[in-house]
C-alpha atoms as a PDB file:
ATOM      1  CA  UNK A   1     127.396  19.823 139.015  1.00  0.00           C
ATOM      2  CA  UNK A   2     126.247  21.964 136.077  1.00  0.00           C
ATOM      3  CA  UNK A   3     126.568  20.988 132.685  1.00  0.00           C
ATOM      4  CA  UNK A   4     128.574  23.437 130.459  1.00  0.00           C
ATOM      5  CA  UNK A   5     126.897  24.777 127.186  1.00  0.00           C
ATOM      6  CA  UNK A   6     128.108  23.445 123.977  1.00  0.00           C
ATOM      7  CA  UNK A   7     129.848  25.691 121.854  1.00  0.00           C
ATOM      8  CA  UNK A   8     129.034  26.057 118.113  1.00  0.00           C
ATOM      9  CA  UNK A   9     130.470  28.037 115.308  1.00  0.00           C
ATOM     10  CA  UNK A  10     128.588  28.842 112.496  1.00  0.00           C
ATOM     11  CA  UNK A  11     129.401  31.054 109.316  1.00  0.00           C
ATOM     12  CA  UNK A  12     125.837  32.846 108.440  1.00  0.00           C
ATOM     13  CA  UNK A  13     126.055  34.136 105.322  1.00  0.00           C
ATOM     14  CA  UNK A  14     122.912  36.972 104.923  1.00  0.00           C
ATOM     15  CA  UNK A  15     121.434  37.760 101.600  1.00  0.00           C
ATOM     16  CA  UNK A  16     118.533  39.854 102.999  1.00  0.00           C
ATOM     17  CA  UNK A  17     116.954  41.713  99.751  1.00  0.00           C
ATOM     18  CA  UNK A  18     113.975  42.961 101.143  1.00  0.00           C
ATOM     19  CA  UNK A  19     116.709  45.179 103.552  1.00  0.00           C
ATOM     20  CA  UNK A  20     119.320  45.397 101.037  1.00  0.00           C
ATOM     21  CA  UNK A  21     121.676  43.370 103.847  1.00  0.00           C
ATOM     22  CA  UNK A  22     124.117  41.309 102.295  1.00  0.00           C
ATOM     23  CA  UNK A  23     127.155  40.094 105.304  1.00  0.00           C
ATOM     24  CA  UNK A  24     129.227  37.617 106.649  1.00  0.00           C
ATOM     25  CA  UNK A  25     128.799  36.308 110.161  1.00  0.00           C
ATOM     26  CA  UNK A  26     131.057  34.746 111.798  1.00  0.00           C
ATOM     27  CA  UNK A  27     129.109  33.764 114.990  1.00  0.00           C
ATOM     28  CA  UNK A  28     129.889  31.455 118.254  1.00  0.00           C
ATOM     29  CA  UNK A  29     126.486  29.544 119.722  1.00  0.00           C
ATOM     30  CA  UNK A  30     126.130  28.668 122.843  1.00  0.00           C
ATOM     31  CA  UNK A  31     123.659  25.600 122.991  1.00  0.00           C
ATOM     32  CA  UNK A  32     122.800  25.535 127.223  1.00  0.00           C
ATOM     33  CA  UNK A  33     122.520  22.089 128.384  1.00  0.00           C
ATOM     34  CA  UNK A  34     118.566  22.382 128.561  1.00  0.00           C
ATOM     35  CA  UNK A  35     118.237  24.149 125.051  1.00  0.00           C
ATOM     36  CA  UNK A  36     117.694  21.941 122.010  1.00  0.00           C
ATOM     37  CA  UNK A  37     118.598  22.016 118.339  1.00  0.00           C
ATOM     38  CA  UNK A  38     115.433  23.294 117.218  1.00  0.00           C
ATOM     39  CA  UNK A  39     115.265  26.358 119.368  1.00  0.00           C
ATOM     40  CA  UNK A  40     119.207  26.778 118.397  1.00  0.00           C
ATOM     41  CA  UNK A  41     118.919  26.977 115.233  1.00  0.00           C
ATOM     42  CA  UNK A  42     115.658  29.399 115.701  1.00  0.00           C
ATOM     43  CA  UNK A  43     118.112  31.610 117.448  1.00  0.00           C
ATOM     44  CA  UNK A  44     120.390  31.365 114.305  1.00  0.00           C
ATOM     45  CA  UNK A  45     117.680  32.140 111.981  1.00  0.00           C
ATOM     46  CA  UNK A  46     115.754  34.635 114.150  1.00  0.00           C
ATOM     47  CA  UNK A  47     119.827  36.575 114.077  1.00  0.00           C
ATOM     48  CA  UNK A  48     119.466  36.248 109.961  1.00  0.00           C
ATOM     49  CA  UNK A  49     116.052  37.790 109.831  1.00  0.00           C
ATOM     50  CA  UNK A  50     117.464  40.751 112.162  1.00  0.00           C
ATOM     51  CA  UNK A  51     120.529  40.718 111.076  1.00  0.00           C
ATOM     52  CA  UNK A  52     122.830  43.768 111.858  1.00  0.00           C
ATOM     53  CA  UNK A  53     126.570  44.700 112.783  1.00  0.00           C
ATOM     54  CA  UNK A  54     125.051  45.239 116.332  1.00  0.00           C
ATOM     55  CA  UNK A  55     123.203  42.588 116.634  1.00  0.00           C
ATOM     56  CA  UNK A  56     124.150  40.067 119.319  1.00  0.00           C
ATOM     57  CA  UNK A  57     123.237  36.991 121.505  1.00  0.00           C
ATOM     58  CA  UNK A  58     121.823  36.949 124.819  1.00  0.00           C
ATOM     59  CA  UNK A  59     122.556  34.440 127.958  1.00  0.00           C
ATOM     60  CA  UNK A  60     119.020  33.964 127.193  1.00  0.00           C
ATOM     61  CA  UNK A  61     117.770  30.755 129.058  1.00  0.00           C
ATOM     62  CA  UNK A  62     120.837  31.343 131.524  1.00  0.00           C
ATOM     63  CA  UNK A  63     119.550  34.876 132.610  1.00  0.00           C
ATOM     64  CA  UNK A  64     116.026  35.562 132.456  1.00  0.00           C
ATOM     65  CA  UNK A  65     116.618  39.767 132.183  1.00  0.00           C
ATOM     66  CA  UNK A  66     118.389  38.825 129.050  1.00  0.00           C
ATOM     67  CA  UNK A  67     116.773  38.333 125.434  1.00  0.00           C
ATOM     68  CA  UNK A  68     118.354  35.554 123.064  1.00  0.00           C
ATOM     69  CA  UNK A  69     118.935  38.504 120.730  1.00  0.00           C
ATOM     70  CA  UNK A  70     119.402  42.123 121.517  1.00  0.00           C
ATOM     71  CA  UNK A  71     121.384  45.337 119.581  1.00  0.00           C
ATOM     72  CA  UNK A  72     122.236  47.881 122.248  1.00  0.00           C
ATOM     73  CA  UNK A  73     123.411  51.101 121.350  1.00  0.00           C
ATOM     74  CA  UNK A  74     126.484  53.221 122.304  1.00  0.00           C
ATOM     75  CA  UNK A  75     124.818  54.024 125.971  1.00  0.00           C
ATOM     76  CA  UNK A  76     123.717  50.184 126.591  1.00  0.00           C
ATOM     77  CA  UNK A  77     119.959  51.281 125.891  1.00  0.00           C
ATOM     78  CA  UNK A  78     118.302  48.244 124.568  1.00  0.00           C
ATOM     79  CA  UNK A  79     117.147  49.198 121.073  1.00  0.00           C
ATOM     80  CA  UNK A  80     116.020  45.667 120.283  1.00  0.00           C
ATOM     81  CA  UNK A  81     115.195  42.597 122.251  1.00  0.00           C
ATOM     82  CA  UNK A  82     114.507  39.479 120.330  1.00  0.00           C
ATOM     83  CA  UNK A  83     113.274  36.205 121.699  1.00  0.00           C
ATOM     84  CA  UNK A  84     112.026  32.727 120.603  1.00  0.00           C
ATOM     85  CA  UNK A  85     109.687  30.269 122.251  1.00  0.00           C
ATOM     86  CA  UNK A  86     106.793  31.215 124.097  1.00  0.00           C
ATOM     87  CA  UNK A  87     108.008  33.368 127.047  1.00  0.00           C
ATOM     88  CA  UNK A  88     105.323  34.377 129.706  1.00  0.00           C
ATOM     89  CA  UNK A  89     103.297  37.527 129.777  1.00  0.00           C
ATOM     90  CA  UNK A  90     105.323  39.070 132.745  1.00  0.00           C
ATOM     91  CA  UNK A  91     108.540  38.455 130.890  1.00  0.00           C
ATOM     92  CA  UNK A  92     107.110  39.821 127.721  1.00  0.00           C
ATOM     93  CA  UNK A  93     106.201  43.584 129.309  1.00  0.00           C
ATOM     94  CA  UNK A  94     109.290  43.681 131.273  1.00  0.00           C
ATOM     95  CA  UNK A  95     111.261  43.592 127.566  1.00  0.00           C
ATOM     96  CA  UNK A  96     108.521  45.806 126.353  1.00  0.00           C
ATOM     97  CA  UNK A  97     109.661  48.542 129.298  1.00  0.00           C
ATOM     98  CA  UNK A  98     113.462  48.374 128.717  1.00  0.00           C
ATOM     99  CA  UNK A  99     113.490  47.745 124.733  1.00  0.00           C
ATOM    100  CA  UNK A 100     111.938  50.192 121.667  1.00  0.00           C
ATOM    101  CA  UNK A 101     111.337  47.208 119.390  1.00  0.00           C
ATOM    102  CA  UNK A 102     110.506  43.867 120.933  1.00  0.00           C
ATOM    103  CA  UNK A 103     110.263  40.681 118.609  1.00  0.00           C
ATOM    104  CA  UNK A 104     109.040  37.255 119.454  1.00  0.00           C
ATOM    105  CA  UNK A 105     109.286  34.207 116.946  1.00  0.00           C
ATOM    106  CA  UNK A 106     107.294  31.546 118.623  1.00  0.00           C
ATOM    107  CA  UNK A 107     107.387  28.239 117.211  1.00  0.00           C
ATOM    108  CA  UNK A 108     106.563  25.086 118.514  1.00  0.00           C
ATOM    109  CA  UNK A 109     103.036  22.970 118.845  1.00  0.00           C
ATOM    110  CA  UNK A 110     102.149  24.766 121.719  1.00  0.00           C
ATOM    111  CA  UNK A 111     102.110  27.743 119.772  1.00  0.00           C
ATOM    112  CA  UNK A 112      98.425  28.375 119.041  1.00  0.00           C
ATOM    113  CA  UNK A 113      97.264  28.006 122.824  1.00  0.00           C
ATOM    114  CA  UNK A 114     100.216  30.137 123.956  1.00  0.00           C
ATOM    115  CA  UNK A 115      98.622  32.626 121.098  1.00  0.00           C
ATOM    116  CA  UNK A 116      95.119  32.385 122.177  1.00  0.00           C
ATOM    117  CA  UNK A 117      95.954  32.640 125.612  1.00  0.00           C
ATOM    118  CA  UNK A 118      98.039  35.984 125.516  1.00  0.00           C
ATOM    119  CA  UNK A 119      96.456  37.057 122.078  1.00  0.00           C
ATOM    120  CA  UNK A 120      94.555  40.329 123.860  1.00  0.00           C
ATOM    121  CA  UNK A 121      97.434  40.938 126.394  1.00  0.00           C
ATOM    122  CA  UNK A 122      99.989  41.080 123.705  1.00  0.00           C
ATOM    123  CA  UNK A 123      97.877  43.293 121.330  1.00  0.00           C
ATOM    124  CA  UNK A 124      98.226  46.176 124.059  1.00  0.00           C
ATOM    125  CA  UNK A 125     101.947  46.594 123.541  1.00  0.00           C
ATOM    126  CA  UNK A 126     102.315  48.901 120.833  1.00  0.00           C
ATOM    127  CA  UNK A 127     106.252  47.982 120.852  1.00  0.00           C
ATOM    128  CA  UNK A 128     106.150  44.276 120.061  1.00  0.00           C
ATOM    129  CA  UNK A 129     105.833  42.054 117.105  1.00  0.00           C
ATOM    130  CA  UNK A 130     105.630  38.306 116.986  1.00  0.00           C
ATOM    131  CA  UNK A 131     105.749  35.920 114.426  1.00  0.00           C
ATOM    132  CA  UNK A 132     105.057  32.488 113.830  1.00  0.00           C
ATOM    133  CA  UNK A 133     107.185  29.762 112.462  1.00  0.00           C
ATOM    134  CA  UNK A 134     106.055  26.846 111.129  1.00  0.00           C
ATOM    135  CA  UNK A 135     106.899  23.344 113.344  1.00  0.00           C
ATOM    136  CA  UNK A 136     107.814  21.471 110.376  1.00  0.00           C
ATOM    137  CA  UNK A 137     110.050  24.210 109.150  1.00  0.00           C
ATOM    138  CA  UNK A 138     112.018  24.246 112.817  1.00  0.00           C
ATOM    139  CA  UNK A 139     112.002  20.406 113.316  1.00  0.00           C
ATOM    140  CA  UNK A 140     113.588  20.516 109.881  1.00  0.00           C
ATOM    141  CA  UNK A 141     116.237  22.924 110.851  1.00  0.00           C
ATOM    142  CA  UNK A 142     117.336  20.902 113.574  1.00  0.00           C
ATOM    143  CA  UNK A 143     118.694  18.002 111.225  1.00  0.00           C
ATOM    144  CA  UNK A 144     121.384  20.706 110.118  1.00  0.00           C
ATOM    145  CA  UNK A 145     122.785  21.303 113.578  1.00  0.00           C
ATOM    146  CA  UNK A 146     126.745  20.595 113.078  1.00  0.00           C
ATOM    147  CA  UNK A 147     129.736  21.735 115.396  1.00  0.00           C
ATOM    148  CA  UNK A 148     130.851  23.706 112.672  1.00  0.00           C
ATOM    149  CA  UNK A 149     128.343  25.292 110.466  1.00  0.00           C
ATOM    150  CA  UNK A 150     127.563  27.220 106.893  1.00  0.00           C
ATOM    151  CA  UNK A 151     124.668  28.570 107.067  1.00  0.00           C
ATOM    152  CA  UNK A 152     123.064  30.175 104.022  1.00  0.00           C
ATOM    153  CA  UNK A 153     120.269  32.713 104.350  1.00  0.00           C
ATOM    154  CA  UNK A 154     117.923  34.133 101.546  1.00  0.00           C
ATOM    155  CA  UNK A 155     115.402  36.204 102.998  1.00  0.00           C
ATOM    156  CA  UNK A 156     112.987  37.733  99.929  1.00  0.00           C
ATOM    157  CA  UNK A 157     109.825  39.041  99.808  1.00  0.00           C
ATOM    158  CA  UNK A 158     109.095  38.239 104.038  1.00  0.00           C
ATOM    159  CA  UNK A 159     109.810  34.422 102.795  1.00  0.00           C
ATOM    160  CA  UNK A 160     113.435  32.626 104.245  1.00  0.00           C
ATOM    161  CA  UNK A 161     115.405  30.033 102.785  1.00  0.00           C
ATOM    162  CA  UNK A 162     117.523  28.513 105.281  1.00  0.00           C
ATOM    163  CA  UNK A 163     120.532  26.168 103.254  1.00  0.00           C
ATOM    164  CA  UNK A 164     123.555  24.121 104.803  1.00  0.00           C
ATOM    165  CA  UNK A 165     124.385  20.641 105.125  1.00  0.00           C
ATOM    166  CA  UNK A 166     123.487  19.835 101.490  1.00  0.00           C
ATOM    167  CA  UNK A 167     119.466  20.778 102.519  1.00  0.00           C
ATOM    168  CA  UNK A 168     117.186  23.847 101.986  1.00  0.00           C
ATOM    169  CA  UNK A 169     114.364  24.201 103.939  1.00  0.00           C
ATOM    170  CA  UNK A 170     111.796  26.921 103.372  1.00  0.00           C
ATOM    171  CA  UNK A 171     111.407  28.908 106.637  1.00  0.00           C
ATOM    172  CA  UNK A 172     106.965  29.223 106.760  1.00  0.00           C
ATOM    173  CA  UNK A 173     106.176  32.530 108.805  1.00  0.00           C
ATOM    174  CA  UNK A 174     102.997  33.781 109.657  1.00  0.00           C
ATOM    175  CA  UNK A 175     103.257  37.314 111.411  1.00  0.00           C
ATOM    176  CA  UNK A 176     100.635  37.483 114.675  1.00  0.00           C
ATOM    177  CA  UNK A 177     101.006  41.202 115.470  1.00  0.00           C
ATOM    178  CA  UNK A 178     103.078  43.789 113.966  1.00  0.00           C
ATOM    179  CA  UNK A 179     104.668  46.434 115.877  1.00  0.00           C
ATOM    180  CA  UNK A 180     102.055  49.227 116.081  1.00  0.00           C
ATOM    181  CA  UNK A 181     102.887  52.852 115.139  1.00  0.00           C
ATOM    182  CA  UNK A 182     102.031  55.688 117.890  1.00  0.00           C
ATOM    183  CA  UNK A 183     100.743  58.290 116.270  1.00  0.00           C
ATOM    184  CA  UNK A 184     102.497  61.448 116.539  1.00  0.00           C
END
């Protein structure tokens, strides 16, 4: 029998003032049964950093042809796909064919061979960005995994500050490839 996912709810509160985004969420997580804290509360922050009325989660690890993140507009055209972890190449084109922007936050200690690996693949899709977050910064995030959540979110100058649970913990991103502009 499969286990059910674990439901969370979590109050984000956004203060994004390198977008000028400044909002309430009132989100539901679903943690699946194989997902851990860590890459829960990546989802959670990776929603902050893209934060938008559209934005919403994916089944994710439940259905591989879904992000963990996506906004889809008014015809169900992906606009963005967002994932975390380290997803495979194949995975990684197929969002690059049905999404305009695709962005990947790995984190991890794998990270850096998954990087190296992939590194000239991924530089050939002009659609994609990934970034980098810092292990100690996601193991840290993990400690503030409740059933019921405030979250607050200060995103400044590319730098986050993730607060709740009477902790702050500085969110260390390194960007690996930005999203390359075609020119016209």
């Amino acid at each position: 029998m499969a286990q059910k996912a674990t439901v969370f709810k979590a109050e984000l509160q956004v203060n994004d003032l390198d977008r000028h985004y400044y909002q309430t969420h009132a989100l539901t997580l679903a943690r699946h049964a194989s997902e851990t804290d860590e890459r829960m509360m990546v989802r959670l922050v990776a929603f902050a950093l893209n934060a938008d009325p559209a934005l919403s989660f994916g089944n994710g690890l439940s259905t591989a042809d879904e992000p963990d993140l996506w906004v889809r507009d008014l015809t169900g055209a992906v606009t963005l796909w967002i994932d975390v972890g380290m997803p495979e190449l194949k995975l990684i084109r197929r969002a690059a064919g049905r999404a305009n922007r695709v962005v990947i936050y790995a984190y991890g200690r794998g990270t850096d061979p998954w990087w190296n690996i992939l590194r000239a693949d991924l530089h050939r899709i002009d659609n994609l960005a990934i970034f980098r977050l810092a292990t100690e910064s996601t193991t840290a995030l993990a400690a503030m995994v409740a059933r019921t959540m405030r979250v607050h979110c200060l995103i400044q100058d590319g730098l986050a500050s993730v607060s709740g649970n009477d902790a702050t913990i500085e969110i260390g991103i390194d960007v690996l490839k930005e999203i390359r502009q075609r020119q016209p």
